[in-house]
N, C-alpha and C. Protein backbone atom coordinates (compact mmCIF):
# COMPACT_ATOMS: atom_id res chain seq x y z
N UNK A 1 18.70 -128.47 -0.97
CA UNK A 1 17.49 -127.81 -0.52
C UNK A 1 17.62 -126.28 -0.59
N UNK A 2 18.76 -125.48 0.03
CA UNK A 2 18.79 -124.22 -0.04
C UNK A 2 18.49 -123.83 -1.98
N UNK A 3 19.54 -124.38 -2.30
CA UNK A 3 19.53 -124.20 -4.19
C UNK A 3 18.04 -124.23 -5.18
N UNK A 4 17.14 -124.86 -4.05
CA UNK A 4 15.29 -125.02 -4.13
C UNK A 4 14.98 -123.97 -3.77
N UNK A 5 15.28 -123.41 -2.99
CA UNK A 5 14.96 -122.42 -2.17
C UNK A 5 15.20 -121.08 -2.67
N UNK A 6 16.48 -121.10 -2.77
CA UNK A 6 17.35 -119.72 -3.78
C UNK A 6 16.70 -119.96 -5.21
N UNK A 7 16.45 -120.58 -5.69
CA UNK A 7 15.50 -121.00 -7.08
C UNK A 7 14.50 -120.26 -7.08
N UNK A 8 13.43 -120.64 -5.80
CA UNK A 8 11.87 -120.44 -6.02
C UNK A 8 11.90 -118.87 -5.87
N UNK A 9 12.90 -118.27 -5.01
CA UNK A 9 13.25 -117.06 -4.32
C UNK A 9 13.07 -116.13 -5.90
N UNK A 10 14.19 -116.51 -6.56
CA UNK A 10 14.43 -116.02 -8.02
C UNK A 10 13.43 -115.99 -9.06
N UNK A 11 12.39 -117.06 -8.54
CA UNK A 11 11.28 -117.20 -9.87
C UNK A 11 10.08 -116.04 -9.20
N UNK A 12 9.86 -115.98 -8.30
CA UNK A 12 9.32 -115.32 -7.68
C UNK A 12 9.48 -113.71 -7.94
N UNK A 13 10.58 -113.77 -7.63
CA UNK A 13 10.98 -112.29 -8.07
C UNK A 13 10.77 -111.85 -9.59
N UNK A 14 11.15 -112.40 -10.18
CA UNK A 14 11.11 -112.37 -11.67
C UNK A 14 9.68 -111.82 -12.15
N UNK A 15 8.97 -112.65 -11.59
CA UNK A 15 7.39 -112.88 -12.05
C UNK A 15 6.77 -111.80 -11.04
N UNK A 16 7.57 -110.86 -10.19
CA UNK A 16 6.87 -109.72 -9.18
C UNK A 16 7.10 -108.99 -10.29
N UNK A 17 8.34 -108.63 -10.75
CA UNK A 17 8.59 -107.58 -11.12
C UNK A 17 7.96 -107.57 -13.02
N UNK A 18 8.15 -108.43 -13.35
CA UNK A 18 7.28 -108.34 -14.65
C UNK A 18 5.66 -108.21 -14.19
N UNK A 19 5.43 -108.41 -13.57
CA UNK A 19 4.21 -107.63 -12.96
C UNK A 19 3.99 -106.39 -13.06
N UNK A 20 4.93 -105.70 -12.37
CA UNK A 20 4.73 -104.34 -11.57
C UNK A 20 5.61 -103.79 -13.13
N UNK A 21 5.78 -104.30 -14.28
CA UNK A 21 6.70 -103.54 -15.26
C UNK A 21 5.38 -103.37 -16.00
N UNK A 22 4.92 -104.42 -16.37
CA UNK A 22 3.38 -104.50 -17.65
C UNK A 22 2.19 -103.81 -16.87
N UNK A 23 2.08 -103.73 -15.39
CA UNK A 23 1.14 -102.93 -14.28
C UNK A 23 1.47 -101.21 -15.03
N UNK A 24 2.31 -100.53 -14.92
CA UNK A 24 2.76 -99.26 -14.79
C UNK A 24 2.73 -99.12 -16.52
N UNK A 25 3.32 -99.77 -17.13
CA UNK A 25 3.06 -99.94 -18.85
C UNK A 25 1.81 -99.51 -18.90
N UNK A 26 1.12 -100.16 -18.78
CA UNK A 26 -0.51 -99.95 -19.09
C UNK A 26 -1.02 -99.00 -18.63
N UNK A 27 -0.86 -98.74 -17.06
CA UNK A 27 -1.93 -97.85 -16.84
C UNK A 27 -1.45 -96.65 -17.38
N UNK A 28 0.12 -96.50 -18.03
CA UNK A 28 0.30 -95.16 -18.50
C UNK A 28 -0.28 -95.03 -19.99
N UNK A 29 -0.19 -95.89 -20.85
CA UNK A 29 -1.02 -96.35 -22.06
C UNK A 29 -2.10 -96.21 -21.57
N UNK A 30 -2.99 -96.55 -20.57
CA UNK A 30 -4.34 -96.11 -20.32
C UNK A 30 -4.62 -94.62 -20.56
N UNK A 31 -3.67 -93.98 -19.69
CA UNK A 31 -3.83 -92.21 -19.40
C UNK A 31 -3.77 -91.67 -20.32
N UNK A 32 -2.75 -91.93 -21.47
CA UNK A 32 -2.58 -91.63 -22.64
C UNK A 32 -4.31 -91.71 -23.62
N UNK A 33 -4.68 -92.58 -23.42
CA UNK A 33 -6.12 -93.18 -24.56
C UNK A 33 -7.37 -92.12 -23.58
N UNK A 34 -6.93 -91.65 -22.34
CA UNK A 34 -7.70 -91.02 -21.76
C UNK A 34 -7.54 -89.52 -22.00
N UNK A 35 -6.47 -89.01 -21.96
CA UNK A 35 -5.87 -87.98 -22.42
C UNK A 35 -6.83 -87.45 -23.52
N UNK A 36 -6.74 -88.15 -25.12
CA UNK A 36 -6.88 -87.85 -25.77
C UNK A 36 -8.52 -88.30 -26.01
N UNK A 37 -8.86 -88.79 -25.42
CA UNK A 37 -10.51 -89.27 -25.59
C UNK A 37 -11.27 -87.83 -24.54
N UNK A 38 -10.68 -88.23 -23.25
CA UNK A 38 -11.52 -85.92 -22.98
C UNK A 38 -10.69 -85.20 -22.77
N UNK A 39 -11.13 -84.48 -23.97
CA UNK A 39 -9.86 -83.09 -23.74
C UNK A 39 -10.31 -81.80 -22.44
N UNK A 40 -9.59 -81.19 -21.65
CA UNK A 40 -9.72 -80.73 -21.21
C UNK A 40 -10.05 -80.99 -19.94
N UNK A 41 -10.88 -80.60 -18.91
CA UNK A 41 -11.36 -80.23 -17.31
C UNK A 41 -12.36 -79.65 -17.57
N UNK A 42 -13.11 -80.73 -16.33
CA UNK A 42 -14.32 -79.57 -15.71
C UNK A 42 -14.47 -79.14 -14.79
N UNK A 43 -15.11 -77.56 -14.38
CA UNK A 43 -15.28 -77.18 -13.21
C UNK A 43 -16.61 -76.99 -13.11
N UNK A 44 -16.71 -77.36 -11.90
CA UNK A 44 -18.22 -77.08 -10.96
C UNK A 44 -17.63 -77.02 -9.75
N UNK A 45 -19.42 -76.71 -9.23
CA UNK A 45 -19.66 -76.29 -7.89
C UNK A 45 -20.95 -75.85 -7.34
N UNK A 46 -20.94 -75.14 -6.04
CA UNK A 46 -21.65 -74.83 -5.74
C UNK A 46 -21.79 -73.23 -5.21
N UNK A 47 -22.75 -72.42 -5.33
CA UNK A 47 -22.42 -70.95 -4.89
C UNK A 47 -23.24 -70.56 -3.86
N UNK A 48 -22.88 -70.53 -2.27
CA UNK A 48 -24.22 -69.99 -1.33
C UNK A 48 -23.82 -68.78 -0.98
N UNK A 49 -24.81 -68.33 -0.10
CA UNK A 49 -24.53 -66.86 0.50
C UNK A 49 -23.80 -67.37 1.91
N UNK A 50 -23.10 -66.44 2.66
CA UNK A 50 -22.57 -65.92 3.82
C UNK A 50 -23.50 -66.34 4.92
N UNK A 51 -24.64 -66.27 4.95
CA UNK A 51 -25.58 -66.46 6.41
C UNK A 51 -25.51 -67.72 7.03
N UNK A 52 -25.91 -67.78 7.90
CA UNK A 52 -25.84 -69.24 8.81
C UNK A 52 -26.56 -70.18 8.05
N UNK A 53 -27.48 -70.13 7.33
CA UNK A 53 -28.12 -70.88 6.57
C UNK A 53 -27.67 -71.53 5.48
N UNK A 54 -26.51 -70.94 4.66
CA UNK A 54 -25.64 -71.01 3.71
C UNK A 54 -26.89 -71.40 2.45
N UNK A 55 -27.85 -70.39 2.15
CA UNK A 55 -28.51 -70.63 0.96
C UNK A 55 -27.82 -70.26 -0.18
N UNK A 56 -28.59 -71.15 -1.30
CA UNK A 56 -27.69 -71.33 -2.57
C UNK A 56 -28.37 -70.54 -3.07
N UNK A 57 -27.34 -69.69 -4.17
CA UNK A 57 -28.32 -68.50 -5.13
C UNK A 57 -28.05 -68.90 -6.43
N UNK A 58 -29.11 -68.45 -7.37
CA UNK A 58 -29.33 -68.89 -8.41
C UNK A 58 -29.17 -67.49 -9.07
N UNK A 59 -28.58 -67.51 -10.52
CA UNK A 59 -28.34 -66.58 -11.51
C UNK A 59 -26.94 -65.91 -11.15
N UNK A 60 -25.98 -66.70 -10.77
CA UNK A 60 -24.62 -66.04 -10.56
C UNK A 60 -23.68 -66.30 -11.77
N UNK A 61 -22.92 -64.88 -12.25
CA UNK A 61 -22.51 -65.26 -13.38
C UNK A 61 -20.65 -65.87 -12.74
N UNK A 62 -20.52 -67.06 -13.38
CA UNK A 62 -19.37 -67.68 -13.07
C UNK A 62 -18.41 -67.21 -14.31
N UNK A 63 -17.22 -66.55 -14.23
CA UNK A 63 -16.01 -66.40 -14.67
C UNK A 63 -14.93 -67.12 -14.78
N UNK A 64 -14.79 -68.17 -15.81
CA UNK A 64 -13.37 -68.57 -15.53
C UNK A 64 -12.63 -68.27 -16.47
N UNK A 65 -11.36 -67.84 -16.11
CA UNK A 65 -10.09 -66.75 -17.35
C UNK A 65 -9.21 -67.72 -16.87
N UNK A 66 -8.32 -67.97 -18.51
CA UNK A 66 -7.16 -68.15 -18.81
C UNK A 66 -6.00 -67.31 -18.20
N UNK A 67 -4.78 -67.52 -18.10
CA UNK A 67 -3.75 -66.06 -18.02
C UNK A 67 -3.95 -65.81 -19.60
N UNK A 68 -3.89 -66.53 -20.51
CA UNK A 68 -3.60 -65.98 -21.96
C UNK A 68 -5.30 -65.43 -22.29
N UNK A 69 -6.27 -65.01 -21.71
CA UNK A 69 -7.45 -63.99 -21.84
C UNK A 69 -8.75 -64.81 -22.28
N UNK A 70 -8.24 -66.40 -22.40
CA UNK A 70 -9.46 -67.31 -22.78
C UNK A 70 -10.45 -67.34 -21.61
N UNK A 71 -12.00 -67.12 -22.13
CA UNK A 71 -12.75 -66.58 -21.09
C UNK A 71 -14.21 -67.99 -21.35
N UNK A 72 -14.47 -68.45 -20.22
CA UNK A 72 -15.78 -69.32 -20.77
C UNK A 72 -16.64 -68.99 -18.97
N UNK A 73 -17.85 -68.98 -19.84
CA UNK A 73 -18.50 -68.21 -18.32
C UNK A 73 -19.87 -69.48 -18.21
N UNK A 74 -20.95 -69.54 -17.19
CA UNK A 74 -21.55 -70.43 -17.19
C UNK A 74 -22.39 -69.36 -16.02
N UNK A 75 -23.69 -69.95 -15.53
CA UNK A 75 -24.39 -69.58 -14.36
C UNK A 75 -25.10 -70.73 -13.72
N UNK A 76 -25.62 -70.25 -12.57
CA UNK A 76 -25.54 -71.13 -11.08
C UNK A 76 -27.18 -71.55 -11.80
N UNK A 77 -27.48 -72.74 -10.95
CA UNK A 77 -29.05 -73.20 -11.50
C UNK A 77 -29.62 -72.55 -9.99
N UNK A 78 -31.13 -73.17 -9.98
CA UNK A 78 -31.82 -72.81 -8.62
C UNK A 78 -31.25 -73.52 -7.62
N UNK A 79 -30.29 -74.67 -7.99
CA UNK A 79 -29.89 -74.80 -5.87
C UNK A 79 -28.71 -74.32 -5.96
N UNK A 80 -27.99 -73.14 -6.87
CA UNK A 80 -26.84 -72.23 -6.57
C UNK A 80 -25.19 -73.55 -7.70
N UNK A 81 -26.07 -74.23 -7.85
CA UNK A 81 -25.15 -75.10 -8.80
C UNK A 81 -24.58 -74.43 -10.28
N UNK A 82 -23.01 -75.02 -10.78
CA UNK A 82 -22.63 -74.55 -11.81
C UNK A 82 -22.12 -75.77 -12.27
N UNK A 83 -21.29 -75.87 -13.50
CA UNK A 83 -21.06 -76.81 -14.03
C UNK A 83 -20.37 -75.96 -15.39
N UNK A 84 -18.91 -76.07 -15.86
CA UNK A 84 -18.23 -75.70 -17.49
C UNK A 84 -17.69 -77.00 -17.82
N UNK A 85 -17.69 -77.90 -18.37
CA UNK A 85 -17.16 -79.08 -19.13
C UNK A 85 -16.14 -78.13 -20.23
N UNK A 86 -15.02 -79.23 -20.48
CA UNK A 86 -14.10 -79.01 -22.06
C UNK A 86 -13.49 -77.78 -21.81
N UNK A 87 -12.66 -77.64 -20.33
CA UNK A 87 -12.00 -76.54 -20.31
C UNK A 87 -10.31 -77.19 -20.42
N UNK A 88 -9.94 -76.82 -20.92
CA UNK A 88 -8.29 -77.14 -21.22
C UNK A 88 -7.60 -76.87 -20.29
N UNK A 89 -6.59 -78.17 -20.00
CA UNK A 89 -5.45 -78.00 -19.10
C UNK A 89 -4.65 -76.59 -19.22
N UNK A 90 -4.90 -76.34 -17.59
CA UNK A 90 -4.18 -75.16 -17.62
C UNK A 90 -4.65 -74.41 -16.15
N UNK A 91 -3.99 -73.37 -15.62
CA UNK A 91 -4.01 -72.60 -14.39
C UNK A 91 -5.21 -71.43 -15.01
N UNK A 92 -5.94 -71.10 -14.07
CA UNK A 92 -7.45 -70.09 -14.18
C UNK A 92 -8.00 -69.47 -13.32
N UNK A 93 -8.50 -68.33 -13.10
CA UNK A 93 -8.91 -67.42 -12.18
C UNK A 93 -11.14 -67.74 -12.21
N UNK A 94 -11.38 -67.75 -10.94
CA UNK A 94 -12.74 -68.24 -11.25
C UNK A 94 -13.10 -66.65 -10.28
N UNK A 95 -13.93 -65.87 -10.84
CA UNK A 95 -14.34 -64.73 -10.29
C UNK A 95 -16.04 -64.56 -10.41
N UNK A 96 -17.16 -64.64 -9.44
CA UNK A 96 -18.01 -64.24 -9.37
C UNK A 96 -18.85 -63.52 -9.48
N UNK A 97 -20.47 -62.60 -10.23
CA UNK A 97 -20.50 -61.48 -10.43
C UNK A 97 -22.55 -61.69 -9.88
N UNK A 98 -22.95 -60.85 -9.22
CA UNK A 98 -24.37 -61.02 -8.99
C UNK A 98 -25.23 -59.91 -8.68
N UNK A 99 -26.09 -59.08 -8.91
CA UNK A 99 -26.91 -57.62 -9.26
C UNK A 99 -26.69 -58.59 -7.16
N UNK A 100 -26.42 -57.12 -6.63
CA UNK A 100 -27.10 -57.28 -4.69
C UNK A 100 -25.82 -57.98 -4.13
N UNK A 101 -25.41 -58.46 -4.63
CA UNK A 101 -24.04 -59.27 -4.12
C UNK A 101 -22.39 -58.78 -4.26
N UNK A 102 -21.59 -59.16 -3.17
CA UNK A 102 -20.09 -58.18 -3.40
C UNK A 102 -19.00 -59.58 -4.26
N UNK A 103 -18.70 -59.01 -5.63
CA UNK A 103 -18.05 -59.70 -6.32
C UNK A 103 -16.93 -60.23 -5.83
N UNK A 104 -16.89 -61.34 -6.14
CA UNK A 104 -15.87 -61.95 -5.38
C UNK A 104 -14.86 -62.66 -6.72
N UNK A 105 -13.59 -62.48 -6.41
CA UNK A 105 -12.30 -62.40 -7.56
C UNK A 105 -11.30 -62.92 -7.84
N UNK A 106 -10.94 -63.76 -8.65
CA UNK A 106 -9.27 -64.24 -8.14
C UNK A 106 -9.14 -65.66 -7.72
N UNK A 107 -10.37 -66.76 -7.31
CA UNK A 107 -10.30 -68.11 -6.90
C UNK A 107 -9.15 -68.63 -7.95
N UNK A 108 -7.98 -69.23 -7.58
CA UNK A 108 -6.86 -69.94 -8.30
C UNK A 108 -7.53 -71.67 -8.55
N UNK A 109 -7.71 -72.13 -9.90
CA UNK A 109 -8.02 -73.11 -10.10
C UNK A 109 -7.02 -73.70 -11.26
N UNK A 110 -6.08 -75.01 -10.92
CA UNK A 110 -5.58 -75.77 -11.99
C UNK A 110 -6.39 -76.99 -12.73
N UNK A 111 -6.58 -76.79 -13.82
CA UNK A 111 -7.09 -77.82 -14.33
C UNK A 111 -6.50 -78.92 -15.39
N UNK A 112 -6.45 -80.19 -15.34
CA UNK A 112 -6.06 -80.98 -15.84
C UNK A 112 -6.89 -81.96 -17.03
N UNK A 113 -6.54 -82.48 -18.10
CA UNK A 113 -7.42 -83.02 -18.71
C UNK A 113 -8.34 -84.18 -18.08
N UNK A 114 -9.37 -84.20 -18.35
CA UNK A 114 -10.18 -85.34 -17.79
C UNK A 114 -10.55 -85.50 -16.16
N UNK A 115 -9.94 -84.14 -15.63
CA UNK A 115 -10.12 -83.42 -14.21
C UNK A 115 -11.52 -83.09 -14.11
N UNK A 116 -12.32 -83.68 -12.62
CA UNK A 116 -13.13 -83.03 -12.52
C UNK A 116 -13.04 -81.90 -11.43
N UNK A 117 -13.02 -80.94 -11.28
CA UNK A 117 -12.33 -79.50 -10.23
C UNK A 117 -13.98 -79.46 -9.78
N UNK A 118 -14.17 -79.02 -8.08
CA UNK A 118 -15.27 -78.69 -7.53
C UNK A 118 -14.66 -77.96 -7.22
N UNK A 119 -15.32 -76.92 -6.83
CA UNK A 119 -14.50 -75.46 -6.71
C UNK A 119 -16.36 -74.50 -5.80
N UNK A 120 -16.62 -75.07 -4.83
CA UNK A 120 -17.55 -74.22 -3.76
C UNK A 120 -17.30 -73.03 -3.56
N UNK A 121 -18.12 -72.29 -3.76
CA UNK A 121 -17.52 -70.72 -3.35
C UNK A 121 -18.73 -70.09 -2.77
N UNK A 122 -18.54 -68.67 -1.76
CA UNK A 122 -19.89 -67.94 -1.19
C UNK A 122 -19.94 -66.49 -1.72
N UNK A 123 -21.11 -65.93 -1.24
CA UNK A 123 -21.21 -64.44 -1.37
C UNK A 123 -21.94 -63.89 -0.55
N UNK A 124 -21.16 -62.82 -0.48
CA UNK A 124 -21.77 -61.72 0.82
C UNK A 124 -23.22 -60.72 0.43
N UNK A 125 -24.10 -60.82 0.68
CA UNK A 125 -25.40 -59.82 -0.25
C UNK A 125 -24.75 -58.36 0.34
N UNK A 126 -24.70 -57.54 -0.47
CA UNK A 126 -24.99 -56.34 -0.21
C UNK A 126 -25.93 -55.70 0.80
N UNK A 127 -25.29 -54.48 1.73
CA UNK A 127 -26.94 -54.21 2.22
C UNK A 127 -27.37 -52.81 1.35
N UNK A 128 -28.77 -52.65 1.33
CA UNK A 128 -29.34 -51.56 0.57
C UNK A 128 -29.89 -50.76 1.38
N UNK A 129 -30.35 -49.78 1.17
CA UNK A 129 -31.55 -48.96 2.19
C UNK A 129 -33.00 -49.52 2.30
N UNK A 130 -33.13 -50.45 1.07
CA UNK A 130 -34.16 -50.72 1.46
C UNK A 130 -34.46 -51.65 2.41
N UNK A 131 -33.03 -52.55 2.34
CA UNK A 131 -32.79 -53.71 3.11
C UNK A 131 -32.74 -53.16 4.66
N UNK A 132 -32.26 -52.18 4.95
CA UNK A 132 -32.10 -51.20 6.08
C UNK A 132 -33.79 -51.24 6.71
N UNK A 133 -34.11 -50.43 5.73
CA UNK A 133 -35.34 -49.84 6.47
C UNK A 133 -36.74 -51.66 6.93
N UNK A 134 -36.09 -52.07 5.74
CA UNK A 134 -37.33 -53.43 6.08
C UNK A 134 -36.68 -54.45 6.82
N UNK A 135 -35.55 -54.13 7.86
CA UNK A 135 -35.18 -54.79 9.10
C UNK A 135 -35.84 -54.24 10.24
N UNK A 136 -35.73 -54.91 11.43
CA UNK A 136 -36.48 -54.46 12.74
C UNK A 136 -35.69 -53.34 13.26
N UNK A 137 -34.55 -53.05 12.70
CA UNK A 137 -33.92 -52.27 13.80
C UNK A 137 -34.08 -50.74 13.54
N UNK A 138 -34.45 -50.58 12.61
CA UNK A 138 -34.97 -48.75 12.31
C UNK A 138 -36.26 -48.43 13.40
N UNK A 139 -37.25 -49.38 13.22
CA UNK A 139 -38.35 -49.24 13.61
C UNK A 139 -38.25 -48.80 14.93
N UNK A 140 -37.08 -49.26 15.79
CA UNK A 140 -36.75 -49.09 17.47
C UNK A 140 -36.46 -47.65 17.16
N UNK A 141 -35.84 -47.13 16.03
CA UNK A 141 -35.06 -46.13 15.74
C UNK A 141 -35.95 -44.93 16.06
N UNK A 142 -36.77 -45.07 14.92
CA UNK A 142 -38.64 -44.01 14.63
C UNK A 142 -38.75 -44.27 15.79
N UNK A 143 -39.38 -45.25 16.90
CA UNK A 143 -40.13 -45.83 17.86
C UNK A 143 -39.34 -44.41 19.02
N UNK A 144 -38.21 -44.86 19.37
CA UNK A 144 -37.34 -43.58 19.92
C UNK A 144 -37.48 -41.64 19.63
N UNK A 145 -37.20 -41.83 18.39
CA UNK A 145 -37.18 -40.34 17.89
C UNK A 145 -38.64 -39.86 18.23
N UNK A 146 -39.45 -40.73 17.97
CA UNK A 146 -41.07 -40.39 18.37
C UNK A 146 -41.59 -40.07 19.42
N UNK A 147 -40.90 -41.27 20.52
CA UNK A 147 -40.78 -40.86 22.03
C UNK A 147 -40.09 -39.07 22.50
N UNK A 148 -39.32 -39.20 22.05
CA UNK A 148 -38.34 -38.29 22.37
C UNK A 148 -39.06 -37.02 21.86
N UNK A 149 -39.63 -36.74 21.20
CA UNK A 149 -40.32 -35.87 20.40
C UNK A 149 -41.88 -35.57 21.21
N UNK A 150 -42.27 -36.29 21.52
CA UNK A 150 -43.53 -36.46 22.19
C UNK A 150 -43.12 -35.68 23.58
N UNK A 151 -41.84 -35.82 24.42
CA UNK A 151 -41.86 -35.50 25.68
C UNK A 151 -41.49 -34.53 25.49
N UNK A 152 -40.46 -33.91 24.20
CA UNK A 152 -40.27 -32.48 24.23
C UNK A 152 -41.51 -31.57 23.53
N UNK A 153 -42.74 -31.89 23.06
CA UNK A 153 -43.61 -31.41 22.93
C UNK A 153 -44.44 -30.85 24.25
N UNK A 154 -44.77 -31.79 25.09
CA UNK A 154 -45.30 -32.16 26.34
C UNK A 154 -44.82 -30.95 27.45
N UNK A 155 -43.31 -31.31 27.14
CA UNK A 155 -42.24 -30.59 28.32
C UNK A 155 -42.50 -28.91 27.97
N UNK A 156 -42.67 -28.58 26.47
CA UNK A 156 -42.65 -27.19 26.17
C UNK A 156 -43.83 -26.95 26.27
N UNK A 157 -45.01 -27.69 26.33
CA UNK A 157 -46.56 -27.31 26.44
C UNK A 157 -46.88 -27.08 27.78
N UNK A 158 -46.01 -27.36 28.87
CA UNK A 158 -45.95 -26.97 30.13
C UNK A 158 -45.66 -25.78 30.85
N UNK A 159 -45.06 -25.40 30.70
CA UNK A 159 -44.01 -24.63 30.55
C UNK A 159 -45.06 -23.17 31.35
């Protein structure tokens, strides 16, 4: 009975491991037929602004560089979306560029063939003067200087 036993033990094993030998065979023969069927990585994402709202901006020019100077660029759609297909395995700098917005530089991205990389990134808007003046808080500003101006008119018309 044990010699049944030590038997089935042995067939068992046998038939695990030719398993797990033709399992790992293949799926590396798989990677291989995958390899060469898409070349390269893709990156996407998404691009919002900084505010609590995290709105997505549209017309951002996306940068992605090689170290060896290969450059493929793409831009954001209207919900701040990007998308570069057929970028080649390899390490890449993804840098941001937008008219009102502070460029942002240097995102480290590795890409692998048949990789899909999401790569989310934000941006800070610039402020302008005009952006200044068409906020509420100047208006307190004038609102003040006006006051203040009024009583020293007043104060010297007294006098």
């Amino acid at each position: 009975m044990t010699r049944l036993n030590l038997a089935l033990i042995c067939v068992v094993y046998l038939v695990l491991s030719v398993g797990i030998v033709l399992a790992q065979n293949d799926s590396l023969h798989r990677g291989t037929i995958d390899d060469l069927t898409q070349p390269g990585g893709t990156i996407r994402g998404q691009i919002v602004d900084t505010t609590e709202m995290q709105n997505p901006i549209e017309g951002v020019e996306v940068r992605i560089v090689a170290a060896g100077g290969e450059e493929y660029i793409t831009t954001t759609d209207a919900n701040g979306d990007y998308e570069h297909a057929g970028i080649p395995a390899g390490r890449y700098l993804i840098s941001i560029y937008k008219e009102g917005y502070g460029d942002r530089l240097g995102k480290a991205v590795t890409v692998v063939n048949g990789g899909d990389h999401y790569v989310p990134l934000k941006m800070t808007k610039k402020d302008t003067i005009l952006d200044f003046l068409e906020s509420p808080v100047p208006m307190y500003w004038v609102l003040i200087l006006c006051v203040i101006i009024v009583i020293l008119i007043f104060s010297r018309a007294n006098r």
